[in-house]
PDB file of N, CA and C in Angstrom:
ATOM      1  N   UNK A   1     -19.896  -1.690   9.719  1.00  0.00           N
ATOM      2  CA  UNK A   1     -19.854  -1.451   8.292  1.00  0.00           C
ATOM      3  C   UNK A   1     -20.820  -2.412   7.602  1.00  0.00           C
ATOM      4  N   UNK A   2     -21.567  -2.048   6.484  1.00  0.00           N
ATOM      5  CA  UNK A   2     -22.495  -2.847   5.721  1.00  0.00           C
ATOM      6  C   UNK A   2     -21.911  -3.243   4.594  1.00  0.00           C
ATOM      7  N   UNK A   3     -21.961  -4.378   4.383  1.00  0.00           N
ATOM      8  CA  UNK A   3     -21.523  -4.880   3.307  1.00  0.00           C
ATOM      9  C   UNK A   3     -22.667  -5.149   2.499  1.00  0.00           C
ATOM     10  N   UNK A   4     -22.384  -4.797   0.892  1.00  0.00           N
ATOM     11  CA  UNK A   4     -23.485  -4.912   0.307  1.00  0.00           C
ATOM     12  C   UNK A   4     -23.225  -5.184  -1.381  1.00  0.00           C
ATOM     13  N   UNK A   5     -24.096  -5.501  -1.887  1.00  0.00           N
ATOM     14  CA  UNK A   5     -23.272  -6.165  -2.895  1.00  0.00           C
ATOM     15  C   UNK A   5     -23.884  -5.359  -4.469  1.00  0.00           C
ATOM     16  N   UNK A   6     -22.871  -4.152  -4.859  1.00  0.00           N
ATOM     17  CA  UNK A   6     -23.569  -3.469  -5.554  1.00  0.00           C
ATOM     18  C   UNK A   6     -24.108  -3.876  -6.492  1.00  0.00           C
ATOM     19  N   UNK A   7     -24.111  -4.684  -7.200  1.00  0.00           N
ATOM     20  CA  UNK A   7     -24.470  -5.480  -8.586  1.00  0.00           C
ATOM     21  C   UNK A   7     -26.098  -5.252  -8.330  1.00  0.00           C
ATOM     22  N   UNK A   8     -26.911  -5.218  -6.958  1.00  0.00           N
ATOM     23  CA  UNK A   8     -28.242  -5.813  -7.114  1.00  0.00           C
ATOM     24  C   UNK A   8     -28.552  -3.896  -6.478  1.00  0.00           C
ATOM     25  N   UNK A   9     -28.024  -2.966  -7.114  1.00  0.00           N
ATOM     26  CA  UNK A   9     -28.022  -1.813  -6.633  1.00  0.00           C
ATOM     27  C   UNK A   9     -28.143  -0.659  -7.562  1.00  0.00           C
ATOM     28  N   UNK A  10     -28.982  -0.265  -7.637  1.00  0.00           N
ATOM     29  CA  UNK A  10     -29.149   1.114  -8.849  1.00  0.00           C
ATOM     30  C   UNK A  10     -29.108   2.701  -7.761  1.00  0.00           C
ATOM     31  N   UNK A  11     -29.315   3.629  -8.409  1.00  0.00           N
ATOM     32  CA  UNK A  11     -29.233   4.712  -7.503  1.00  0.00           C
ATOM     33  C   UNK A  11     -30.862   5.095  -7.063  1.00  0.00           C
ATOM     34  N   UNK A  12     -31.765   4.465  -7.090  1.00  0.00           N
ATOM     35  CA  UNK A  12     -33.137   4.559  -6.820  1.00  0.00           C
ATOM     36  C   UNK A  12     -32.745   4.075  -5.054  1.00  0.00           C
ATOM     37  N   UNK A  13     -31.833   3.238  -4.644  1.00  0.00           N
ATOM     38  CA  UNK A  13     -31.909   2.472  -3.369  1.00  0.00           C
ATOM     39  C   UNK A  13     -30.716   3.747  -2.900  1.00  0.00           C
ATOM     40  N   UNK A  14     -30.526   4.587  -3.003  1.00  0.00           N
ATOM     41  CA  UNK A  14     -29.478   5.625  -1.891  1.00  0.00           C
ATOM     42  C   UNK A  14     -30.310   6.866  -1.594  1.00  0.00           C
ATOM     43  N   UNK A  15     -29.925   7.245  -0.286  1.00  0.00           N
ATOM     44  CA  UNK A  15     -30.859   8.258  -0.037  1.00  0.00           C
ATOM     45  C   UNK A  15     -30.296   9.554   0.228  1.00  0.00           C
ATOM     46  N   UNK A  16     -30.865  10.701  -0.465  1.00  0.00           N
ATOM     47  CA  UNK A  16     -30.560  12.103  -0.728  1.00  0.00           C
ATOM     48  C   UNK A  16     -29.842  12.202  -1.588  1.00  0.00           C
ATOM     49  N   UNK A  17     -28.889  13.171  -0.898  1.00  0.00           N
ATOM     50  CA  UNK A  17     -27.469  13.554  -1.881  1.00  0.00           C
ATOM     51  C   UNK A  17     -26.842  12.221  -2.408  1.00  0.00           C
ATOM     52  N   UNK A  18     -26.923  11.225  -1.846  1.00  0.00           N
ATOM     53  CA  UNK A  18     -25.797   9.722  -2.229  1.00  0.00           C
ATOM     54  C   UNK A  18     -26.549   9.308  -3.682  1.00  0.00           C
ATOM     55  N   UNK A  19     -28.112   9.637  -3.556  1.00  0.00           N
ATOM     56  CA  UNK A  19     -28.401   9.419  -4.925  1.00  0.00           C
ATOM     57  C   UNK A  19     -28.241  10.221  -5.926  1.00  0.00           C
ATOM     58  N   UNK A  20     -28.144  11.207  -5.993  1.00  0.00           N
ATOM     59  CA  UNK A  20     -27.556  12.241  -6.746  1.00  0.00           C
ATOM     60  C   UNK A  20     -26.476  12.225  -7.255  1.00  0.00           C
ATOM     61  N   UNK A  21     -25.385  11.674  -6.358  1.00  0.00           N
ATOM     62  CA  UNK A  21     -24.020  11.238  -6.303  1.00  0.00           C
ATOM     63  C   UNK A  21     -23.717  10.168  -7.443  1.00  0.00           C
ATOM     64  N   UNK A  22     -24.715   9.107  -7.162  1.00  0.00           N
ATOM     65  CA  UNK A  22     -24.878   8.202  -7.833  1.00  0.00           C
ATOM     66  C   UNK A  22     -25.001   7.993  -8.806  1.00  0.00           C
ATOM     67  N   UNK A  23     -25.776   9.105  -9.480  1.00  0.00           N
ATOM     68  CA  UNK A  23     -26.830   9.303 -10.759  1.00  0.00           C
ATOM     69  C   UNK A  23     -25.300   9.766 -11.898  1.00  0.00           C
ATOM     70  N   UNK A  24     -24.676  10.611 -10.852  1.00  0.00           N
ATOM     71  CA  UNK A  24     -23.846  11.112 -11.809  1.00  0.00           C
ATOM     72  C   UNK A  24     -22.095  10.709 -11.696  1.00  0.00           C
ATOM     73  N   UNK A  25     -21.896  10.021 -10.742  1.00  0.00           N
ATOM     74  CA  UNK A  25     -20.420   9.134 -10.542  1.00  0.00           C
ATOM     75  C   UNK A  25     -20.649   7.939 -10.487  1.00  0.00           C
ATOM     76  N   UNK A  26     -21.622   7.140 -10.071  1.00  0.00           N
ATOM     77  CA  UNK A  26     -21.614   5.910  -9.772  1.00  0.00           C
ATOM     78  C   UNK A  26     -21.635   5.539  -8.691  1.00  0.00           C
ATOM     79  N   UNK A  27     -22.009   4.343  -8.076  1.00  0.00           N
ATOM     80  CA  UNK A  27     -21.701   3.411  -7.010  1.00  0.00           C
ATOM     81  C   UNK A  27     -20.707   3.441  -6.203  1.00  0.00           C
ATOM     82  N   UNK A  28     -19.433   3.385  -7.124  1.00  0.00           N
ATOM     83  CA  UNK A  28     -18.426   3.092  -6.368  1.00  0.00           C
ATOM     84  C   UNK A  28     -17.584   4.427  -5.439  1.00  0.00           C
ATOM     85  N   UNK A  29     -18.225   5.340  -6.442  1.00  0.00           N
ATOM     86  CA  UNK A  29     -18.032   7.022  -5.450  1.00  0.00           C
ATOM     87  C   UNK A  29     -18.559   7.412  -4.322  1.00  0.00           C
ATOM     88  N   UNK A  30     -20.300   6.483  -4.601  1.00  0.00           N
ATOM     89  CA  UNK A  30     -20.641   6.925  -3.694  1.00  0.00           C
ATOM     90  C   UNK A  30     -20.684   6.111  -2.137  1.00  0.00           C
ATOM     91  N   UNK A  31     -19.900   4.949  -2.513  1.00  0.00           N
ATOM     92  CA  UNK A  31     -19.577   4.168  -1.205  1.00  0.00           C
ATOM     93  C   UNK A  31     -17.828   4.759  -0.659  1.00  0.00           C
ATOM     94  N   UNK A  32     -17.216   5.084  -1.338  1.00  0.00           N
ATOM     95  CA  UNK A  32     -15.770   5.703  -1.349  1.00  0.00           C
ATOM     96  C   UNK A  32     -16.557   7.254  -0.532  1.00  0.00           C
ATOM     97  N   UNK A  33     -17.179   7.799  -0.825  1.00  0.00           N
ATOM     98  CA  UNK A  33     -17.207   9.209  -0.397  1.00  0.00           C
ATOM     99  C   UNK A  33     -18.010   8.982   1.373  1.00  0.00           C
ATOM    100  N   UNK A  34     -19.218   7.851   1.201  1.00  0.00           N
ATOM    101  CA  UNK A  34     -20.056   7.498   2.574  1.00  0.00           C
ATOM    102  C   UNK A  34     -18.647   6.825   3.609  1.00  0.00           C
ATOM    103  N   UNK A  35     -18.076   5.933   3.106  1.00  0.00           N
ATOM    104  CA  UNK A  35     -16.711   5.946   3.962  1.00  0.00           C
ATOM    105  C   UNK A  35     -16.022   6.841   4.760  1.00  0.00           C
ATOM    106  N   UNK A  36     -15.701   7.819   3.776  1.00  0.00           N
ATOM    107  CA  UNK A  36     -14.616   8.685   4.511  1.00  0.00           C
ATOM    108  C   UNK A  36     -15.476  10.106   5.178  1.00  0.00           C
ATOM    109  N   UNK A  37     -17.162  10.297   4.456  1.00  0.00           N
ATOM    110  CA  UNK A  37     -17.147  11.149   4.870  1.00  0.00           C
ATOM    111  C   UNK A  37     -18.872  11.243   6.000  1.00  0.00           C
ATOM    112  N   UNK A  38     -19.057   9.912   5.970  1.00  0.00           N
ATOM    113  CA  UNK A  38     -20.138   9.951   6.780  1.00  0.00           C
ATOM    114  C   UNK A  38     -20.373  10.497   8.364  1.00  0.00           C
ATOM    115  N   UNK A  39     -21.187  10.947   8.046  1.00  0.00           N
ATOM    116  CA  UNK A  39     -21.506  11.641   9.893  1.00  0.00           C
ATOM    117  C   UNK A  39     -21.349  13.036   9.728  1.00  0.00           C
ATOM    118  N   UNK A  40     -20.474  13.422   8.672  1.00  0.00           N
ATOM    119  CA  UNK A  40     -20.065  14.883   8.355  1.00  0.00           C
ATOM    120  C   UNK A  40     -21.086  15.858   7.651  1.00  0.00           C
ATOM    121  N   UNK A  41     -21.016  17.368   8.230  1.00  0.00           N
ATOM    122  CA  UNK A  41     -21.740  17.645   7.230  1.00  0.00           C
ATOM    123  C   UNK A  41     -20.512  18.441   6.345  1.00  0.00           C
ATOM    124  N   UNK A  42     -20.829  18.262   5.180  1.00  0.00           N
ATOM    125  CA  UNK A  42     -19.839  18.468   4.291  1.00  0.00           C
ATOM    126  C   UNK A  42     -20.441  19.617   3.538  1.00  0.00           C
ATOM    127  N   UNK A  43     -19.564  20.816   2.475  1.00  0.00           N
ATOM    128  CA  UNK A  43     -20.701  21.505   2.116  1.00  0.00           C
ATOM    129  C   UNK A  43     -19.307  22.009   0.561  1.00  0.00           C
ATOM    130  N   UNK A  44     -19.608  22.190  -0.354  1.00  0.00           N
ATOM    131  CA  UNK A  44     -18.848  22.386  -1.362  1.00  0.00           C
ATOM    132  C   UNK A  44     -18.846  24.171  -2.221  1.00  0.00           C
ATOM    133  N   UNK A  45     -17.512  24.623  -2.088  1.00  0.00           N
ATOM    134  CA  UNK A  45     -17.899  26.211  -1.950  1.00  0.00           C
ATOM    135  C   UNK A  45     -17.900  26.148  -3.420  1.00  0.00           C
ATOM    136  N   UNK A  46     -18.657  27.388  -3.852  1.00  0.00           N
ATOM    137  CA  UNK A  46     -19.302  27.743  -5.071  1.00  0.00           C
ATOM    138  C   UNK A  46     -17.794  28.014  -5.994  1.00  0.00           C
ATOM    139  N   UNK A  47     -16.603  28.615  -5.658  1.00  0.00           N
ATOM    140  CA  UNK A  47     -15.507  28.217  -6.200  1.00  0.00           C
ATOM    141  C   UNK A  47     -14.718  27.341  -6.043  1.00  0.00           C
ATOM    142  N   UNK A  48     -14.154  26.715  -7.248  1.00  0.00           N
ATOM    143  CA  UNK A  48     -14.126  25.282  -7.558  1.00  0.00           C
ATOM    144  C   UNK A  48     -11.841  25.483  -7.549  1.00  0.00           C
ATOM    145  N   UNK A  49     -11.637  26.743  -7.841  1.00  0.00           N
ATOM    146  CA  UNK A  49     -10.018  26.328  -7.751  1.00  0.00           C
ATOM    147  C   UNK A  49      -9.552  27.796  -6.791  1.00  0.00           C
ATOM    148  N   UNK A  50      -7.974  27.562  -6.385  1.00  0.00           N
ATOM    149  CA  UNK A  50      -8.005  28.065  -5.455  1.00  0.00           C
ATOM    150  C   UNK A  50      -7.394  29.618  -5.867  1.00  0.00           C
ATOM    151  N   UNK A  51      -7.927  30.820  -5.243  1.00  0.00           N
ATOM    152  CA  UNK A  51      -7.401  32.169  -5.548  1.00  0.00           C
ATOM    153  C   UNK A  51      -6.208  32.398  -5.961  1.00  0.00           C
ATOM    154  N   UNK A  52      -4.917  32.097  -5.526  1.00  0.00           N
ATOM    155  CA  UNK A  52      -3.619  32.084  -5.667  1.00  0.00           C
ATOM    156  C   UNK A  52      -3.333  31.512  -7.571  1.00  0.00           C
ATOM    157  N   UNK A  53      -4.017  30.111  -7.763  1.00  0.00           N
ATOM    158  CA  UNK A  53      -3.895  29.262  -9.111  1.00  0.00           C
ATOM    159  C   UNK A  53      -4.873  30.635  -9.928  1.00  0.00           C
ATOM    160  N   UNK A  54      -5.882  31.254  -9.843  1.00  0.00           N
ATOM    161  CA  UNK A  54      -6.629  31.817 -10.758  1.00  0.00           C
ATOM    162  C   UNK A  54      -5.756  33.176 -10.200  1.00  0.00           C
ATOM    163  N   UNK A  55      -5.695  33.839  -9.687  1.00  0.00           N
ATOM    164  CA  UNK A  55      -4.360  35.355  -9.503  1.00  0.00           C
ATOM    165  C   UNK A  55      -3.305  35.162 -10.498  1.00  0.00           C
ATOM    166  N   UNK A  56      -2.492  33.467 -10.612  1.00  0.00           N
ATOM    167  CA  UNK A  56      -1.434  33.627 -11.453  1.00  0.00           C
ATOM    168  C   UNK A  56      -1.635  33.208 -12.751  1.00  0.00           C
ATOM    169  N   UNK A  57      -3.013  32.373 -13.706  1.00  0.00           N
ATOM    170  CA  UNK A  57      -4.000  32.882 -14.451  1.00  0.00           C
ATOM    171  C   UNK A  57      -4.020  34.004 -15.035  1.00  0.00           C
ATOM    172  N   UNK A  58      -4.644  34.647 -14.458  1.00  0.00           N
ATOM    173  CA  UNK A  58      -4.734  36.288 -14.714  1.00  0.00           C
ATOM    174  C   UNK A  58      -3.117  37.130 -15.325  1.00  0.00           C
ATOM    175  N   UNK A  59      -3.008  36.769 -14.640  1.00  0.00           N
ATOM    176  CA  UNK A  59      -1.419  37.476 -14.361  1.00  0.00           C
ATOM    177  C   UNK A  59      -0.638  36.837 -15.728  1.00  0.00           C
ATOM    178  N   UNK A  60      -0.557  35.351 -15.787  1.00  0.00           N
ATOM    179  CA  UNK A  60      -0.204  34.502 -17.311  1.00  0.00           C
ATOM    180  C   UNK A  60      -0.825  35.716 -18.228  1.00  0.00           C
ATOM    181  N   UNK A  61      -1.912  35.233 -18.597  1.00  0.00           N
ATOM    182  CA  UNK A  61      -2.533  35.764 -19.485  1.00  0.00           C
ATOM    183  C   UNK A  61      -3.067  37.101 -19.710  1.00  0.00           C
ATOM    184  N   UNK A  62      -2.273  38.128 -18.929  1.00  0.00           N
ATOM    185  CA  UNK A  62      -2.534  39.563 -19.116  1.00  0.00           C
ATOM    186  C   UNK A  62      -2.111  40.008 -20.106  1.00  0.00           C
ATOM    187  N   UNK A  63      -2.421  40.786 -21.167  1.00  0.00           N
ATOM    188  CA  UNK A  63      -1.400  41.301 -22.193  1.00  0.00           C
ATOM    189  C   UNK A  63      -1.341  42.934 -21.918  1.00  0.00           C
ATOM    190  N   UNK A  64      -2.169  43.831 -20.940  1.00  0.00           N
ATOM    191  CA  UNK A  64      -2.275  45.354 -21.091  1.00  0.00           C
ATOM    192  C   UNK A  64      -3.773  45.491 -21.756  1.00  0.00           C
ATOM    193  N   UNK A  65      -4.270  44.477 -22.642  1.00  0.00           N
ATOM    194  CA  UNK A  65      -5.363  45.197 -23.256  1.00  0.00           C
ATOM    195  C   UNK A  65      -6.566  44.454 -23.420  1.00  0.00           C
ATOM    196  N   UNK A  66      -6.425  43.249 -22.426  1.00  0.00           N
ATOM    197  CA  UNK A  66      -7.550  42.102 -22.457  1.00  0.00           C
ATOM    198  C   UNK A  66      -7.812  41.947 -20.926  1.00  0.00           C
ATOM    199  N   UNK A  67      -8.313  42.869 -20.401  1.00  0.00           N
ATOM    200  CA  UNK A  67      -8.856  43.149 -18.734  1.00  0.00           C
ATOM    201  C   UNK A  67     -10.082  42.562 -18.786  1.00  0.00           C
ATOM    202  N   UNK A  68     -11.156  43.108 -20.079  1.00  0.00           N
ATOM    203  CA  UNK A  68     -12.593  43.008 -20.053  1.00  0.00           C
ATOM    204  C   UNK A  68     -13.138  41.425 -20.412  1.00  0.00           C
ATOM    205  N   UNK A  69     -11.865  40.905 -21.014  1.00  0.00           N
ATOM    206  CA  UNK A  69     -11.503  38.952 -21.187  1.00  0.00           C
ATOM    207  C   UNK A  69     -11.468  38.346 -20.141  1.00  0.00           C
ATOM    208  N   UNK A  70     -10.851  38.858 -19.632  1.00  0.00           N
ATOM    209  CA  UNK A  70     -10.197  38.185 -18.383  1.00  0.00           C
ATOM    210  C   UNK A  70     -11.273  37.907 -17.023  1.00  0.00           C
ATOM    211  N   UNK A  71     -11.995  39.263 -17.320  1.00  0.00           N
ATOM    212  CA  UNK A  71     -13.093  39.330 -16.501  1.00  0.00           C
ATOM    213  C   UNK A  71     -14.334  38.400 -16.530  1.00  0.00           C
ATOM    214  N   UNK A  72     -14.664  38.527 -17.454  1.00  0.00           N
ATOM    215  CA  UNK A  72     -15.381  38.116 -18.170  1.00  0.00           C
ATOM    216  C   UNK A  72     -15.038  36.186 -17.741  1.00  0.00           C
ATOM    217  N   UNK A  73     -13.992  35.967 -18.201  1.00  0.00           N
ATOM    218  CA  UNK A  73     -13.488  34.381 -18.289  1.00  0.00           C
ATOM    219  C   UNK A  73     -13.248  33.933 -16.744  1.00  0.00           C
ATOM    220  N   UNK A  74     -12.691  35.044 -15.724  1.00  0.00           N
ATOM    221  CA  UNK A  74     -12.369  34.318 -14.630  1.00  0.00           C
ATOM    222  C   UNK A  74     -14.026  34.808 -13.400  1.00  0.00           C
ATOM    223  N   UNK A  75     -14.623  35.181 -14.063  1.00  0.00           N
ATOM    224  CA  UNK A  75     -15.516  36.326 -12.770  1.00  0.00           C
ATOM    225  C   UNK A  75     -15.339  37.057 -12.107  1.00  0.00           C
ATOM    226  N   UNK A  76     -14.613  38.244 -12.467  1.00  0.00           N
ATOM    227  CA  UNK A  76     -14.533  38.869 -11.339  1.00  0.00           C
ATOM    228  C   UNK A  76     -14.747  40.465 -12.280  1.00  0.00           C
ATOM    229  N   UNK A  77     -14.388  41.686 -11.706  1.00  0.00           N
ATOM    230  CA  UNK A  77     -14.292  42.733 -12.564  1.00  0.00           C
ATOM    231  C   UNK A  77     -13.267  43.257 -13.041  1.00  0.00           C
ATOM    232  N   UNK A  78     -13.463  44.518 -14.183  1.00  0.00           N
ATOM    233  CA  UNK A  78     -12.516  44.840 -14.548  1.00  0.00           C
ATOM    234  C   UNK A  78     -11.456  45.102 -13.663  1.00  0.00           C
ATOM    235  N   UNK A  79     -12.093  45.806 -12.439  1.00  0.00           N
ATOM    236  CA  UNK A  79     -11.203  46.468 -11.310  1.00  0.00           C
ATOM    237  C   UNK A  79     -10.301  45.461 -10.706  1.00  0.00           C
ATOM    238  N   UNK A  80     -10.631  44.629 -10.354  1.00  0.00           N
ATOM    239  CA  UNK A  80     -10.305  43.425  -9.944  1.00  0.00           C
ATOM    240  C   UNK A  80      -9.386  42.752 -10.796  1.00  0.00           C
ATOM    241  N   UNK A  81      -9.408  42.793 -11.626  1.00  0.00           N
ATOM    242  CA  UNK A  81      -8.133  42.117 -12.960  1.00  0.00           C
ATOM    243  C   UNK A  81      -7.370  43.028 -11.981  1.00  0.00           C
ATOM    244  N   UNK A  82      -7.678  44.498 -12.897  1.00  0.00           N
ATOM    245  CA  UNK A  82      -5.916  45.301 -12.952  1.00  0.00           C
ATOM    246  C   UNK A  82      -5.433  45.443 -11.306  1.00  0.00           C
ATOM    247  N   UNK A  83      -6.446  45.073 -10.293  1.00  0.00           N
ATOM    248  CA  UNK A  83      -5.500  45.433  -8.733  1.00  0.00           C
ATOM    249  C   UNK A  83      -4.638  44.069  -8.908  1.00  0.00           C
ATOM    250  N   UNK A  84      -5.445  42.445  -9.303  1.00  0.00           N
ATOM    251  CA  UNK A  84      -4.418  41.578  -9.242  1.00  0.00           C
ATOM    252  C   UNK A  84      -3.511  42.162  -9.643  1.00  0.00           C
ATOM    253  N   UNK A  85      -2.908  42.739 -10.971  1.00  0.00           N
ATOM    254  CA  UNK A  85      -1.968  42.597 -11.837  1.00  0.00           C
ATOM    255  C   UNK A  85      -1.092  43.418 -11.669  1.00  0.00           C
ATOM    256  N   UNK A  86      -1.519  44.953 -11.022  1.00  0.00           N
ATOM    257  CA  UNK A  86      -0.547  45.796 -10.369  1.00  0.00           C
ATOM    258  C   UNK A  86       0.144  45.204  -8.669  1.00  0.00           C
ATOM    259  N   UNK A  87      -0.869  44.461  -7.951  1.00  0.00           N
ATOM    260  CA  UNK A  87       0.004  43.861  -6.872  1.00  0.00           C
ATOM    261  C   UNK A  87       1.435  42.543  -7.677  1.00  0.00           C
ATOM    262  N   UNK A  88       0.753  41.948  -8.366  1.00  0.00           N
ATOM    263  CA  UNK A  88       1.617  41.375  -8.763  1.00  0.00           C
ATOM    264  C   UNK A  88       3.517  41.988  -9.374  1.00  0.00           C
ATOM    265  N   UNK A  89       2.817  43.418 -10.009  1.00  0.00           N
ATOM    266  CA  UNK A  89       4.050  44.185 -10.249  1.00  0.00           C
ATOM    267  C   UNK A  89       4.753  44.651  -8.994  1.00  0.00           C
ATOM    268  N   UNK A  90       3.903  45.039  -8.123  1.00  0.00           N
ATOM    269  CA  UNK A  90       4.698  45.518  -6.995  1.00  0.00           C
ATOM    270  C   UNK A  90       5.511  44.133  -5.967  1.00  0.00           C
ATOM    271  N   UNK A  91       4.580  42.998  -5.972  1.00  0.00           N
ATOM    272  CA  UNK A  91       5.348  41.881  -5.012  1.00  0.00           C
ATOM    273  C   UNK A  91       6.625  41.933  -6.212  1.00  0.00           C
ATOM    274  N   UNK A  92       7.137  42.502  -7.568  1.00  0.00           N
ATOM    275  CA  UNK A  92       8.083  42.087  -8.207  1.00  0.00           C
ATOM    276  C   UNK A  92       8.935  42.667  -8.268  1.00  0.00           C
ATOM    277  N   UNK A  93       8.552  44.245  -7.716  1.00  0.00           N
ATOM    278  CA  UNK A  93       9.489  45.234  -7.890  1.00  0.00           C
ATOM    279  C   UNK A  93      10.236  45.423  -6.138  1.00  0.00           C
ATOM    280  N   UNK A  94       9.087  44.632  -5.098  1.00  0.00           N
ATOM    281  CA  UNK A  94      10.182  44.390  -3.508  1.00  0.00           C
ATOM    282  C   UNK A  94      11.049  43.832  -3.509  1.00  0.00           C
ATOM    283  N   UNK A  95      10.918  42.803  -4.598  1.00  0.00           N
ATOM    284  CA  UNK A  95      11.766  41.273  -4.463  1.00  0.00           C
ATOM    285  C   UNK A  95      12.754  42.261  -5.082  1.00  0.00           C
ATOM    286  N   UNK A  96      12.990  42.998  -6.249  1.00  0.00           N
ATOM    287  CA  UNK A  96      14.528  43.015  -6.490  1.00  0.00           C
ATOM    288  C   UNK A  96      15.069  44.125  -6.200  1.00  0.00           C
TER     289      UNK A  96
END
């Protein structure tokens, strides 16, 4: 492990992505992230939360007449709203 003493350290001295990292979290992220994740290749998917949290999203905030909102706000299509929202009726109508 290198010990190093960030004070005499700007993000001009990290190389690649760590400076990038740098530019926009700081130092201390980017020695916290080279820690745990060095040697790895790591790769970050273009969606940021998980299907299930944005399905029940959708589903919150359905009213019958704001599909083309919804679409629009979460990415996906109209079609795609109303299949969430009718599976959702049907996982409701097995359960009882």
């Amino acid at each position: 492990m290198i010990l190093i003493d960030l004070n005499k350290l700007d993000s001009s001295c990290f190389h690649g992505a760590y400076k990038d990292i740098c530019e926009l979290l700081g130092q201390q992220a980017v020695m916290i992230l080279h820690k745990h994740y060095s040697g790895q290749l790591v790769s970050f998917p273009k969606k940021l939360l998980a299907d299930d949290y944005i399905h029940g999203e959708i589903i919150r905030e359905y009213d019958g007449t704001n599909a083309v909102t919804l679409s629009k706000k979460y990415g996906y299509t109209v079609s795609w709203i109303r299949k969430i929202v009718k599976a959702k009726k049907i996982d409701i109508i097995e359960i009882a």
